[in-house]
Protein backbone atom coordinates (compact mmCIF):
# COMPACT_ATOMS: atom_id res chain seq x y z
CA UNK A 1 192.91 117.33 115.60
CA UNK A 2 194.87 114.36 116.73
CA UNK A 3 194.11 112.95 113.01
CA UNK A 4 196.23 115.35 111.79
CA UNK A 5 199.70 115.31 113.97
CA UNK A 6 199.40 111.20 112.98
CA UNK A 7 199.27 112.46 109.15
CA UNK A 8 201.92 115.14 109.63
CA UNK A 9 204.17 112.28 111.37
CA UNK A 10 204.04 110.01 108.63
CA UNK A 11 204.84 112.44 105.95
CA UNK A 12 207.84 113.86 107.89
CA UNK A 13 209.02 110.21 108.26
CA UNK A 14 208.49 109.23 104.73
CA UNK A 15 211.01 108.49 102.26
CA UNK A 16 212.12 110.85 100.02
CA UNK A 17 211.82 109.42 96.48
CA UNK A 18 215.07 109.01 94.11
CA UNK A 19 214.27 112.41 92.87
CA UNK A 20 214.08 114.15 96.33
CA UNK A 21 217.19 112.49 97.57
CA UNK A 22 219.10 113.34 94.20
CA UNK A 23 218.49 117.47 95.04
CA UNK A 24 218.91 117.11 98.50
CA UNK A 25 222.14 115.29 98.86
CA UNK A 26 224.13 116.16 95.22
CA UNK A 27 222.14 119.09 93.66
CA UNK A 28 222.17 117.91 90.69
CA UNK A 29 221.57 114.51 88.49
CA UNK A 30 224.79 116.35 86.62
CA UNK A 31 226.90 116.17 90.07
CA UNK A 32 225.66 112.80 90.92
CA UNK A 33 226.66 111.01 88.13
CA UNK A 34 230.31 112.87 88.73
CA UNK A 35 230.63 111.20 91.84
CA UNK A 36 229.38 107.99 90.15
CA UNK A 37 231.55 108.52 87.39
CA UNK A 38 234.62 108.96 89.48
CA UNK A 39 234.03 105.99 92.28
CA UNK A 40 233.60 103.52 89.18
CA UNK A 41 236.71 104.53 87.53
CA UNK A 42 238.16 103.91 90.75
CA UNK A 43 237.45 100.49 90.93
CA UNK A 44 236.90 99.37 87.81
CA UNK A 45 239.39 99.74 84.70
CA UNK A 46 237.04 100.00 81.93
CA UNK A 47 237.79 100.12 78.27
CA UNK A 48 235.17 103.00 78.13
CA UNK A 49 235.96 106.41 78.31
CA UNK A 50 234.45 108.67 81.07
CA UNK A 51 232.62 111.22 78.53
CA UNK A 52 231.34 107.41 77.57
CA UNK A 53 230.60 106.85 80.46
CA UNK A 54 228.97 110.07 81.93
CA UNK A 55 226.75 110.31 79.04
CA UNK A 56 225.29 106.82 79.25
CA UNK A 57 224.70 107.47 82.76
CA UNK A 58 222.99 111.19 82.23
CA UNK A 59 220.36 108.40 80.66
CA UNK A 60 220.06 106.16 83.63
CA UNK A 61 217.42 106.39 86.68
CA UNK A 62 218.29 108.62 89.54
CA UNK A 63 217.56 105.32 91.62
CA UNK A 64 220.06 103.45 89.44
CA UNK A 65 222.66 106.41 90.04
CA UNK A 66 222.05 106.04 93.86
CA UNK A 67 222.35 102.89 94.05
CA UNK A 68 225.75 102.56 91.77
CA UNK A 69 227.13 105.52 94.02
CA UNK A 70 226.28 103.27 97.22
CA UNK A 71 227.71 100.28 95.71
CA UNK A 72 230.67 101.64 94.31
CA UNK A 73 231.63 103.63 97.64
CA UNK A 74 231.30 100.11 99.69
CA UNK A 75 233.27 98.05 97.24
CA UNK A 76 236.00 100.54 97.53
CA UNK A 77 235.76 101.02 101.52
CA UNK A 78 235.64 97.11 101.88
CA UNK A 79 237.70 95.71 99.56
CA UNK A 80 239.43 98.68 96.91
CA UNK A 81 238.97 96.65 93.59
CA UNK A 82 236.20 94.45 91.96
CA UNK A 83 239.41 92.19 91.53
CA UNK A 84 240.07 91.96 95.33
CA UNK A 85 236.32 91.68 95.84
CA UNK A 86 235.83 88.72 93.31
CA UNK A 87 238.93 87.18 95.21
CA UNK A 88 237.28 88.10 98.48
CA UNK A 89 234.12 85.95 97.57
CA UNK A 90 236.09 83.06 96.09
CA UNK A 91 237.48 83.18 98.98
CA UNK A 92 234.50 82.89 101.33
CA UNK A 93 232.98 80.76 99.36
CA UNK A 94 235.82 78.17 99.56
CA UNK A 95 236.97 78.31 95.91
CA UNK A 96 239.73 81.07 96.29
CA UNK A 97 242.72 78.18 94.50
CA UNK A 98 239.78 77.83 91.25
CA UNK A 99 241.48 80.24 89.03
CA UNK A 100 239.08 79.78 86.71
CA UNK A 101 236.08 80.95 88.96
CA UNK A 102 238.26 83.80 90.09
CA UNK A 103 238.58 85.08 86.76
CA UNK A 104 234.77 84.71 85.85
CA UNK A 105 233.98 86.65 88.86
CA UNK A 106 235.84 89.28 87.85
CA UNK A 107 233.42 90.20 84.86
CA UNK A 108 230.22 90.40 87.03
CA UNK A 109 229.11 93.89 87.94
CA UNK A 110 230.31 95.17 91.13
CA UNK A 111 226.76 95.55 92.38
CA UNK A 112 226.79 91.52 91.82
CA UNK A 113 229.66 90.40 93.33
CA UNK A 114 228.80 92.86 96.00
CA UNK A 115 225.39 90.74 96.65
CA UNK A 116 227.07 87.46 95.76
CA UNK A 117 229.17 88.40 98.79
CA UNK A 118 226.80 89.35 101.42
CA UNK A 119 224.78 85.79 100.52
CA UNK A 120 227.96 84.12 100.76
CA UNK A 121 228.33 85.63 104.56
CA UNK A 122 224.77 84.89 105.71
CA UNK A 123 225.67 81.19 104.66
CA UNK A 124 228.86 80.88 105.97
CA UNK A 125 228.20 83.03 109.42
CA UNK A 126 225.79 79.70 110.61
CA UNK A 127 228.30 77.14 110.17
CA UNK A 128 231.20 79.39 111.73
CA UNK A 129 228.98 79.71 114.92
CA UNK A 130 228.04 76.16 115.23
């Protein structure tokens, strides 16, 4: 008997898959990539169209969708814009006066700069404390 409370512990604890946590947070992949749809056109200005958009993202993974929705909601919590992010990063990484560099920043994918910027904090976070 104890075998089986173990087993029933681990599946409760388990993580739901993309699929799971698709139904059980939005409904719907339709909904999801609505919410995607509108935090991206928040902080990015595309050229695309959001019909474009929608229906290239009605393709993608529900795992890509999450993960778009989570980086999308943090850029715009942390910083509002990819522009003030990319500015954010030059700026951590000591390059904010590079205009250049600014600018080329500003065409990576916000999921990018986003990790660009948390690897630019680990590294600078030592050599503040020391």
């Amino acid at each position: 008997m104890p075998a089986k409370s173990a087993k029933s512990e681990k599946s409760s604890t388990a993580k739901k898959s993309p699929f799971g946590r698709t139904q059980a947070d939005h409904e719907s992949k339709e909904k999801l990539v609505d919410k995607v749809v509108g935090a991206l056109g928040n902080i990015i200005g595309g050229d695309e169209s959001k019909d474009d958009l929608k229906a290239r993202l009605l393709a993608a993974s529900n795992k890509k969708l999450l993960r778009l929705l989570d980086v999308s909601s943090e850029i715009k919590a942390k910083f509002g814009s990819v522009e003030k992010a990319a500015e954010a990063l030059a700026k951590t990484l000591g390059r904010a006066k590079d205009a250049d560099y600014v600018n080329k920043l500003k065409t990576y994918a916000p999921a990018r700069l986003l990790d660009l910027y948390r690897a630019a904090e680990k590294r600078v976070a030592p050599k503040k404390a020391a």
